[in-house]
N, C-alpha and C. Protein backbone atom coordinates (compact mmCIF):
# COMPACT_ATOMS: atom_id res chain seq x y z
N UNK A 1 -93.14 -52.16 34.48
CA UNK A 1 -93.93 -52.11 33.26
C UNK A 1 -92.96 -52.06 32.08
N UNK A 2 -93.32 -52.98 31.30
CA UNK A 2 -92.55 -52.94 30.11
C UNK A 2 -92.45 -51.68 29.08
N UNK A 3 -91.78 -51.32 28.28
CA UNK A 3 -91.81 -50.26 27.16
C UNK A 3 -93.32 -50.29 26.65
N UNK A 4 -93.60 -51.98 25.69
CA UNK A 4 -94.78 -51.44 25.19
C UNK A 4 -96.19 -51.66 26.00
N UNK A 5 -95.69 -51.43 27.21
CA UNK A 5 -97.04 -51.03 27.84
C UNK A 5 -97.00 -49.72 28.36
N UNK A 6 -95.85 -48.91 27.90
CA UNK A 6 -96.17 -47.56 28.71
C UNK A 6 -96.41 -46.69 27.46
N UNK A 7 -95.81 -47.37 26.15
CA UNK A 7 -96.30 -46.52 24.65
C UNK A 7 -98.04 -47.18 24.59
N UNK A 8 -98.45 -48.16 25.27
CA UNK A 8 -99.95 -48.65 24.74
C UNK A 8 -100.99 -47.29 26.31
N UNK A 9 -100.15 -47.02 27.13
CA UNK A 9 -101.08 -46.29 28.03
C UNK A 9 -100.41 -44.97 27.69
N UNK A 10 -99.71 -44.54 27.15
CA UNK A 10 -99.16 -43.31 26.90
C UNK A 10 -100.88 -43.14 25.38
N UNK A 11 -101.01 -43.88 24.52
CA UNK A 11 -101.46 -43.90 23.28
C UNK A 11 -103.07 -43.65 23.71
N UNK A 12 -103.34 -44.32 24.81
CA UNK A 12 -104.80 -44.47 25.39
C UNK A 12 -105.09 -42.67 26.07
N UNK A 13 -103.92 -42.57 27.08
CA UNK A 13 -104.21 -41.17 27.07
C UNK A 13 -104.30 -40.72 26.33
N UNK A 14 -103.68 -40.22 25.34
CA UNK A 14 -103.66 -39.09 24.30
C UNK A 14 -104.93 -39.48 23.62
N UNK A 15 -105.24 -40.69 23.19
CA UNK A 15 -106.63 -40.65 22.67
C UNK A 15 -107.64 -39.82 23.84
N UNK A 16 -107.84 -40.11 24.89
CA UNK A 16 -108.97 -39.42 25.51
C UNK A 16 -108.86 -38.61 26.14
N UNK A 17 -107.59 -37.75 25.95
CA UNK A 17 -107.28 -35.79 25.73
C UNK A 17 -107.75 -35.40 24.72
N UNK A 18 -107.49 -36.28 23.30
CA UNK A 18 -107.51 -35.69 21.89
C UNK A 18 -109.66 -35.58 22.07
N UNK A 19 -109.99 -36.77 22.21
CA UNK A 19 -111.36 -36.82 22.28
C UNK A 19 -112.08 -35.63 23.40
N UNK A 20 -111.79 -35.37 24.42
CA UNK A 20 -112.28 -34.83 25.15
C UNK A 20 -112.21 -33.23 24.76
N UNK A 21 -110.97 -33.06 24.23
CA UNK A 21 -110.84 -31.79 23.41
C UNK A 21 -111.38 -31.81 22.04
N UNK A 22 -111.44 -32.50 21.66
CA UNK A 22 -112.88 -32.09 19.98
C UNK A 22 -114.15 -32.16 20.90
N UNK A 23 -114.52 -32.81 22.09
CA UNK A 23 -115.82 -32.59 22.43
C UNK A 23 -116.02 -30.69 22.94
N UNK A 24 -115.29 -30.47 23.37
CA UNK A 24 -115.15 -29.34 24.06
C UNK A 24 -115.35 -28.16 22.59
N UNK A 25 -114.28 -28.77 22.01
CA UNK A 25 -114.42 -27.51 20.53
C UNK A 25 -116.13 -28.13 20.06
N UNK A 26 -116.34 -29.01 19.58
CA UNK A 26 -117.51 -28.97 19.33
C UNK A 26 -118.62 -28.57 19.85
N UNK A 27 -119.16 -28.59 21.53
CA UNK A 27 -119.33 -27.51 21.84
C UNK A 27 -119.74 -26.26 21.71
N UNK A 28 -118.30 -25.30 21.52
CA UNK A 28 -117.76 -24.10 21.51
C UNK A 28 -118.82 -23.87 19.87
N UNK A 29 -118.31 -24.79 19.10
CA UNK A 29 -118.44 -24.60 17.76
C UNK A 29 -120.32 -24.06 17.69
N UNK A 30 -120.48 -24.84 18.44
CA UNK A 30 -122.34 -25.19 17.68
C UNK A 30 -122.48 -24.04 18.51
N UNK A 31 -121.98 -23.42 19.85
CA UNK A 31 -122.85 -22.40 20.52
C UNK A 31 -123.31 -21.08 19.30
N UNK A 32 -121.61 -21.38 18.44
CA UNK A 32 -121.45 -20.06 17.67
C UNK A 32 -122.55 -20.09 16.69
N UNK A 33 -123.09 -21.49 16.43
CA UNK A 33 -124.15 -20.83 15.16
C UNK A 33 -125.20 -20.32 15.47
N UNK A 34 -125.29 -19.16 15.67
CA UNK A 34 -126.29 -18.06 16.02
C UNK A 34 -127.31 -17.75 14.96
N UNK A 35 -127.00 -17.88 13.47
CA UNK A 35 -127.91 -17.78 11.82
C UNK A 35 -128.92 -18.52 12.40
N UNK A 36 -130.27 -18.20 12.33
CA UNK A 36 -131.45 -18.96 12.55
C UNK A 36 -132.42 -18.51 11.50
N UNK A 37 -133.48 -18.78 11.34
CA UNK A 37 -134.51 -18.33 10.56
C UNK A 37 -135.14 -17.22 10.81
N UNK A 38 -135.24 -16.90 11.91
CA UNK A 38 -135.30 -15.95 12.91
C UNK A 38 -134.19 -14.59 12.89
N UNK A 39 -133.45 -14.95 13.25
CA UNK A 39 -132.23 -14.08 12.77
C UNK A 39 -132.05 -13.45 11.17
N UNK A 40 -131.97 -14.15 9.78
CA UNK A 40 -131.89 -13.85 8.98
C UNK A 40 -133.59 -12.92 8.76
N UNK A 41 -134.66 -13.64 9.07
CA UNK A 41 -136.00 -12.73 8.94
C UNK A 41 -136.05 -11.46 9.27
N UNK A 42 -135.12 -10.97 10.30
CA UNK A 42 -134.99 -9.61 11.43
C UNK A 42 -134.27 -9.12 10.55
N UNK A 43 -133.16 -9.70 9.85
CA UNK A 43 -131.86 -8.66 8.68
C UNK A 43 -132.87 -8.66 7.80
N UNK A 44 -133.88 -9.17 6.88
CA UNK A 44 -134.29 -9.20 5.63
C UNK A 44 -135.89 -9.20 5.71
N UNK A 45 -136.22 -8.19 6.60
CA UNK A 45 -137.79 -7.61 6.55
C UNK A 45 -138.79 -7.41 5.51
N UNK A 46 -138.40 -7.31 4.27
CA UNK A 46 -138.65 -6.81 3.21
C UNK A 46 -138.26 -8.16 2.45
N UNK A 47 -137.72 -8.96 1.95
CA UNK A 47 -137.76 -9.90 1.80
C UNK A 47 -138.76 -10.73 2.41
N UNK A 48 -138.81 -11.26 3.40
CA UNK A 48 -139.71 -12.42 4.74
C UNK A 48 -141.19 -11.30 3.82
N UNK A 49 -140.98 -10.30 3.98
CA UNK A 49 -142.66 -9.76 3.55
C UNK A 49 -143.06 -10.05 2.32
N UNK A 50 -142.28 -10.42 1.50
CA UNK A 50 -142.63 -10.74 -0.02
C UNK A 50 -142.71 -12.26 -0.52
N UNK A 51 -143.31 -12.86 1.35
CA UNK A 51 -143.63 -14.46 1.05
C UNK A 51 -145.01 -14.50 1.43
N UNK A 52 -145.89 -15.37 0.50
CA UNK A 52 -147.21 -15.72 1.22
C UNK A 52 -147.05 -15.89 2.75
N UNK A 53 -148.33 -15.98 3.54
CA UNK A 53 -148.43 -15.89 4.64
C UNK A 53 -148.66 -17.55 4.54
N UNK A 54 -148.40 -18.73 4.08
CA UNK A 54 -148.47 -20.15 4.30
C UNK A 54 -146.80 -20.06 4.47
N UNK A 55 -146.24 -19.45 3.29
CA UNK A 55 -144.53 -19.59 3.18
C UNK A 55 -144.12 -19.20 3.96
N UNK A 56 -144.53 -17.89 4.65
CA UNK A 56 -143.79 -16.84 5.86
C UNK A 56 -144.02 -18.12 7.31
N UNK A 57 -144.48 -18.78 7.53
CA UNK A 57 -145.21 -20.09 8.32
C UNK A 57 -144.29 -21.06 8.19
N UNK A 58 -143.61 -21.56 7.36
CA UNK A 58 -143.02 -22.64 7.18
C UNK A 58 -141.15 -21.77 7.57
N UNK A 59 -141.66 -20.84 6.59
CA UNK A 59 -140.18 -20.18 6.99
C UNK A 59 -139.54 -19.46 8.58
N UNK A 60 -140.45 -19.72 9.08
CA UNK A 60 -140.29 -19.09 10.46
C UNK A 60 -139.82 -21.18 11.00
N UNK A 61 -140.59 -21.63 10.41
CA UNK A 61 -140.12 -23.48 11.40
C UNK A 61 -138.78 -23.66 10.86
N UNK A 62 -138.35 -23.15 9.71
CA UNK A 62 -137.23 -23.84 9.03
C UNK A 62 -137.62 -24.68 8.26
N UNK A 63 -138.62 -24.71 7.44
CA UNK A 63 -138.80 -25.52 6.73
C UNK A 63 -139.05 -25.05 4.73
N UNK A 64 -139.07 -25.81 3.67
CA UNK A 64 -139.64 -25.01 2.88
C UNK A 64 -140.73 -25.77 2.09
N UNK A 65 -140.98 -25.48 0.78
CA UNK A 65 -141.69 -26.29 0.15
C UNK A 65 -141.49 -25.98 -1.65
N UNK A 66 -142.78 -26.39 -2.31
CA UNK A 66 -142.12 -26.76 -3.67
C UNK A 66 -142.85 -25.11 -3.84
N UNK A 67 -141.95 -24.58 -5.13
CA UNK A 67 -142.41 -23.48 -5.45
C UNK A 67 -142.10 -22.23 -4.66
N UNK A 68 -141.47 -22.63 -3.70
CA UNK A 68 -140.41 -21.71 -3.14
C UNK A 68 -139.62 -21.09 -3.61
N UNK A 69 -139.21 -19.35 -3.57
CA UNK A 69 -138.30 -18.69 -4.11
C UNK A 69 -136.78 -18.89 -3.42
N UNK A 70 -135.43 -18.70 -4.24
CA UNK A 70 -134.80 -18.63 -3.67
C UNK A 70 -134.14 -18.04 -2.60
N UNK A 71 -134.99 -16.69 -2.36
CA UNK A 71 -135.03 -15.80 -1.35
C UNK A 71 -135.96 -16.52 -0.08
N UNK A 72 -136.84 -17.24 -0.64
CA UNK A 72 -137.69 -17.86 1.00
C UNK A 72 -136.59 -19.18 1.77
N UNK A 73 -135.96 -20.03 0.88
CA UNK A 73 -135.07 -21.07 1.02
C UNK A 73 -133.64 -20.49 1.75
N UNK A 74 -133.64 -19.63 1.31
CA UNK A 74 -131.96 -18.94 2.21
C UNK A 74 -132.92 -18.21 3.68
N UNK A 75 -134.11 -17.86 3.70
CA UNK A 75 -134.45 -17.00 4.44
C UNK A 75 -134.57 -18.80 5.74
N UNK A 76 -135.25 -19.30 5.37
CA UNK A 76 -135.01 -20.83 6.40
C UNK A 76 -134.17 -21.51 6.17
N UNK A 77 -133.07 -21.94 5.08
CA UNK A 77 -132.23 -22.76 5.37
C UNK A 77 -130.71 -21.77 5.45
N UNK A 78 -131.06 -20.71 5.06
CA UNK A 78 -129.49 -19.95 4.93
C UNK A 78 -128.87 -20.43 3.69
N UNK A 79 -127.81 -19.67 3.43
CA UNK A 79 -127.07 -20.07 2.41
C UNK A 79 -126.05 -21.55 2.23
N UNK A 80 -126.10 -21.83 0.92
CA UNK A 80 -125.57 -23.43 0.64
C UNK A 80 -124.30 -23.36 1.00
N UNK A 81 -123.83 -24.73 1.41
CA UNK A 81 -122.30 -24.67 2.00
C UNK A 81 -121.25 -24.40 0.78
N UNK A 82 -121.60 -24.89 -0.26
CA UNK A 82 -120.97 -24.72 -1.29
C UNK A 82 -121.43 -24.03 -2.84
N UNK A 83 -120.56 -23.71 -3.85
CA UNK A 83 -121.41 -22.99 -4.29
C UNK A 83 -122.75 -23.94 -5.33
N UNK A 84 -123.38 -23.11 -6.04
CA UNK A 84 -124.62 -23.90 -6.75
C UNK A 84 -124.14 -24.76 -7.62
N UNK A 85 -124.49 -26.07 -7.89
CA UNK A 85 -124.76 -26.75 -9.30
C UNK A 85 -125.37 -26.14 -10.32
N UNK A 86 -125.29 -26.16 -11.29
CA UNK A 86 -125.90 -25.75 -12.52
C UNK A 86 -126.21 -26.76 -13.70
N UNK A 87 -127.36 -26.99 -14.74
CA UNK A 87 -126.96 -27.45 -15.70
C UNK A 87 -128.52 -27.59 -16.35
N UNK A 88 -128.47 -28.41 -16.89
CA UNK A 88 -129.59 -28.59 -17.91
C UNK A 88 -130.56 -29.71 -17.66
N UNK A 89 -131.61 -29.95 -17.08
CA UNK A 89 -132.14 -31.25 -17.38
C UNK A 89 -133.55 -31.53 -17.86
N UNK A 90 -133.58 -31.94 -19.17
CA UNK A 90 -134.89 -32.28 -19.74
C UNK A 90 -135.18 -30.81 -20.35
N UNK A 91 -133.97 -30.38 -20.94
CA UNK A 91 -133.99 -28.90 -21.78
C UNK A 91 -134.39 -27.61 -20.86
N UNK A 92 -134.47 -27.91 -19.49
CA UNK A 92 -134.60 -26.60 -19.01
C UNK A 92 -133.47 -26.92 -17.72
N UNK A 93 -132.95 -25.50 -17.50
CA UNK A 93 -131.82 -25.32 -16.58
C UNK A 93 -132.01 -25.05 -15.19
N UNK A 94 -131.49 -25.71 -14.32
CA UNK A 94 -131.64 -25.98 -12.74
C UNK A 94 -130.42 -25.58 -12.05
N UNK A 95 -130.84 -25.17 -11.32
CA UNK A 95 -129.47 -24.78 -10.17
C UNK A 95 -129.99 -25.48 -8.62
N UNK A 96 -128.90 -26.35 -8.52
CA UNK A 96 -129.30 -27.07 -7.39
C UNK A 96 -128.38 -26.50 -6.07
N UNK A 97 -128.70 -26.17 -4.68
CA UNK A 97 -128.22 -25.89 -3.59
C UNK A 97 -127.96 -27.16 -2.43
N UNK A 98 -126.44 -27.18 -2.10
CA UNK A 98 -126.29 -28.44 -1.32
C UNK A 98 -125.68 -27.72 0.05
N UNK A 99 -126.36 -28.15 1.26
CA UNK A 99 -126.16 -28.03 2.42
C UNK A 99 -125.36 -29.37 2.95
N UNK A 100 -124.24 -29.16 3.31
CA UNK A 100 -123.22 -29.86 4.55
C UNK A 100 -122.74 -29.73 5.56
N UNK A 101 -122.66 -30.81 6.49
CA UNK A 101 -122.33 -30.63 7.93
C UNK A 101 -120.69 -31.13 8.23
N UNK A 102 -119.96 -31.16 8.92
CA UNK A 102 -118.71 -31.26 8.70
C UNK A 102 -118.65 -32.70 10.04
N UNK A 103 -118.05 -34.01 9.54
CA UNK A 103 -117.98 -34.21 10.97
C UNK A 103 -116.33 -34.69 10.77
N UNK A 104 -116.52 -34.71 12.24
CA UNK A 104 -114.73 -35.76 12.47
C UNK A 104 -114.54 -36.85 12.35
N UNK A 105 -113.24 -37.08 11.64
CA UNK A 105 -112.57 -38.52 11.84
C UNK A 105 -111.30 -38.44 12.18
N UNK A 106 -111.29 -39.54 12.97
CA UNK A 106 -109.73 -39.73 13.63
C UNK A 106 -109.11 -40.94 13.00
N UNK A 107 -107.57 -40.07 12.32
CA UNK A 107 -106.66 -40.48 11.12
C UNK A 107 -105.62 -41.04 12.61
N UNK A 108 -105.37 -42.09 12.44
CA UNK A 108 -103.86 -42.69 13.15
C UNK A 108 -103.00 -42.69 12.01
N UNK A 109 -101.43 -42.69 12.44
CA UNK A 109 -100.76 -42.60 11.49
C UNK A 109 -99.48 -43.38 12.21
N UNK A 110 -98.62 -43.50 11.33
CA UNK A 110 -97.54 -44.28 12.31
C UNK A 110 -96.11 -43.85 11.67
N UNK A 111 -95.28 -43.72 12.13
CA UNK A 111 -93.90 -43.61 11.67
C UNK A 111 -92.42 -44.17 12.15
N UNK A 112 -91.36 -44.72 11.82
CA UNK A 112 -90.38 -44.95 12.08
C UNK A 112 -89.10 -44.67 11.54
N UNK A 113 -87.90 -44.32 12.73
CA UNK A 113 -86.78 -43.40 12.03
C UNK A 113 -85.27 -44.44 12.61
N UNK A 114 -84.75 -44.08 11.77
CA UNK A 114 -83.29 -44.63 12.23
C UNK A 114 -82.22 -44.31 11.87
N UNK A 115 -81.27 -44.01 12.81
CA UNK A 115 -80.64 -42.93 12.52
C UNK A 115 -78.89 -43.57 13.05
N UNK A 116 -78.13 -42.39 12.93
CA UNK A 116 -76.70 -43.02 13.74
C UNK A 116 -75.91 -41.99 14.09
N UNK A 117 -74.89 -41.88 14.95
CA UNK A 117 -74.10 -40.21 15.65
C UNK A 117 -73.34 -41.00 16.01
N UNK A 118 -72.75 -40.38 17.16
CA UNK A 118 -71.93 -40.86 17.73
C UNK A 118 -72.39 -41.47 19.01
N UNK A 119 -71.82 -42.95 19.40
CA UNK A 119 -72.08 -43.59 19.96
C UNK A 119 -72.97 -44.63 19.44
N UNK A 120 -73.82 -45.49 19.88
CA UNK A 120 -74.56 -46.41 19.60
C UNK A 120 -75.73 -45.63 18.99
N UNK A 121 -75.95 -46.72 17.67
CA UNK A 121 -77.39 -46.64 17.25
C UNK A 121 -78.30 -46.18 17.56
N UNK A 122 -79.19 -45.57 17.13
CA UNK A 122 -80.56 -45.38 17.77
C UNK A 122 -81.18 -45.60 16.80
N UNK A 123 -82.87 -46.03 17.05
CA UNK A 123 -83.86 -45.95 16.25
C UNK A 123 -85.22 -45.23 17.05
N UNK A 124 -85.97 -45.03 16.21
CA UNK A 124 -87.44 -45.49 17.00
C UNK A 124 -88.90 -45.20 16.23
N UNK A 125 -89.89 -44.46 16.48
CA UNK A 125 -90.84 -45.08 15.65
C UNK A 125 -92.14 -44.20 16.60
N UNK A 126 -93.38 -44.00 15.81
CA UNK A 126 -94.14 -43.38 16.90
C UNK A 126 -95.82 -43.87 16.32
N UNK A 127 -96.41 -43.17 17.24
CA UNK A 127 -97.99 -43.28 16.55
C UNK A 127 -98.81 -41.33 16.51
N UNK A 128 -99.27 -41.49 15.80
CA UNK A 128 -99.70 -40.15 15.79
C UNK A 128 -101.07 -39.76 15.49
N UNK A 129 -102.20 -39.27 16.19
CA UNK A 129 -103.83 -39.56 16.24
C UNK A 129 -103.80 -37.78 15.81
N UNK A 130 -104.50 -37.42 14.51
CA UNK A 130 -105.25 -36.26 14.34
C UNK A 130 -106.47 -36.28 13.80
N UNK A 131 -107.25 -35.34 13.55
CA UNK A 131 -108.51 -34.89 13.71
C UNK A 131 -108.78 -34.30 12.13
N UNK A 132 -109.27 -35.29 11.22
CA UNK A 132 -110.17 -34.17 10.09
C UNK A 132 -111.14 -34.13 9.83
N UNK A 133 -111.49 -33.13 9.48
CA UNK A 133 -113.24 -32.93 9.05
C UNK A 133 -113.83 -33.60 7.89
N UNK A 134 -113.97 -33.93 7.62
CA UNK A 134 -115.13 -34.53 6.03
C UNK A 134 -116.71 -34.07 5.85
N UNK A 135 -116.49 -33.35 4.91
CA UNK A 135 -118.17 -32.84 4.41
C UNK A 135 -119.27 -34.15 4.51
N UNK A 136 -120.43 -33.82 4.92
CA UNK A 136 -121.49 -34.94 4.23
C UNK A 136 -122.43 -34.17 4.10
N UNK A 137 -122.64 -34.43 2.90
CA UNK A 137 -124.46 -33.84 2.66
C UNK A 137 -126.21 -34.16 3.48
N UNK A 138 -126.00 -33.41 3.93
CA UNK A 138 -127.14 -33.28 4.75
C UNK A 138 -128.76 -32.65 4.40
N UNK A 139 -128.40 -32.18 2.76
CA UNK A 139 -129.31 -31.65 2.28
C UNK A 139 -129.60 -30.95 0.52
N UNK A 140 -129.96 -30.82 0.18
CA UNK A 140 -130.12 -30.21 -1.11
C UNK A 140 -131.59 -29.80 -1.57
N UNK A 141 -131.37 -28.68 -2.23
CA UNK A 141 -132.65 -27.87 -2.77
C UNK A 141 -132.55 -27.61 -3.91
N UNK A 142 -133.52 -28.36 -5.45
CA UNK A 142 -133.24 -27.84 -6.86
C UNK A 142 -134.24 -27.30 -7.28
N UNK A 143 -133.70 -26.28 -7.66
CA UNK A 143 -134.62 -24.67 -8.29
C UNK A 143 -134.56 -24.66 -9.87
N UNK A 144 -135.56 -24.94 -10.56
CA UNK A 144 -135.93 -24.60 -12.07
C UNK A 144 -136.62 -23.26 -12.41
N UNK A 145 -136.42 -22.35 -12.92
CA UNK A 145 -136.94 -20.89 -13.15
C UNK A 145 -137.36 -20.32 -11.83
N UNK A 146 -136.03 -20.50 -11.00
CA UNK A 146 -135.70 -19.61 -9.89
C UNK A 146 -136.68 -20.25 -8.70
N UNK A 147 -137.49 -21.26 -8.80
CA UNK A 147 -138.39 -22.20 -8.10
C UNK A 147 -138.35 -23.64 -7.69
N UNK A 148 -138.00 -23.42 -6.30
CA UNK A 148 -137.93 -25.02 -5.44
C UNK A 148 -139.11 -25.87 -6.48
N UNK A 149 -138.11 -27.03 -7.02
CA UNK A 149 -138.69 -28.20 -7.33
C UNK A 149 -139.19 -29.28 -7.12
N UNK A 150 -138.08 -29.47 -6.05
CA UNK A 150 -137.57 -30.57 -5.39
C UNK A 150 -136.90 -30.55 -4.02
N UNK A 151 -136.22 -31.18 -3.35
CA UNK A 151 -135.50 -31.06 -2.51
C UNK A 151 -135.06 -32.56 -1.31
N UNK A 152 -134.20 -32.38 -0.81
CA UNK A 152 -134.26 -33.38 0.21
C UNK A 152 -133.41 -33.46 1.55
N UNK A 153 -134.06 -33.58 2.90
CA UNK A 153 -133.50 -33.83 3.93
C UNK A 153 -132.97 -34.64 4.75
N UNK A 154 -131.72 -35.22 4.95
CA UNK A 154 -130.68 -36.05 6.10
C UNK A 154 -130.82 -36.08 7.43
N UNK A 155 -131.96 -36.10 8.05
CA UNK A 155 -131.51 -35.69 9.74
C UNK A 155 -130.44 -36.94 10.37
């Protein structure tokens, strides 16, 4: 077998170690999100009680609706991944909440070196596969005088 067929099956493995191990962390990852609607309702009793009984209904599915407090919207969606928008529109002020999911992309990269010591030349050169996350919005909720306006969902 030639050189570049043992760097093209050397490259194939490592891709489907590298893959098989983000499947594994991913996984691991999602077991951990334990925050449910359910969960936050059990910490915030007194809150969940200070929603109509249509809202306390939707907030138990995970869901919300217009005229929703910001306390019923964290109580089913949890808190925003990032912090609030703010600003002005049509003379009254909104604070908008954006929910994101993180996914992976796989960055190849490549490099080559050349160098000299003693004895003959050397060079050489490599490939290199890592793993980053990138936000995408999966959601947003905008609140005018502390009240769901609007909103919208990504599944």
């Amino acid at each position: 077998m030639k050189f570049g067929g043992i760097v093209m099956l050397a490259m194939r493995l490592f891709r489907a170690v590298q893959l098989l191990v983000l499947g594994v962390v991913a996984v691991l990852f999602e077991s951990c999100q334990t925050a449910t609607p359910s969960t936050r309702i059990s910490q915030n009793p007194v809150m969940y009680n200070m929603l109509t009984p249509e809202q306390q209904v939707l907030v138990q599915q995970g869901r919300i609706c217009e005229g929703m407090t910001k306390d019923a919207v964290y109580l089913a969606w949890g808190n925003p991944n990032t912090p609030p928008v703010t600003g002005q529109q049509d003379g009254v002020s909104y604070e908008k909440w954006v929910y994101a999911t993180y996914q992976p992309v796989m960055v190849d990269s490549f490099g080559v070196g050349v160098g000299c010591g003693h004895g003959p030349h050397w060079h050489g050169g490599g490939i290199s596969t890592s793993t980053a996350y990138v936000p995408r919005e999966n959601a947003w909720v905008m609140f005018q005088n502390n009240k769901v306006t609007a909103w919208e969902e990504r599944r």
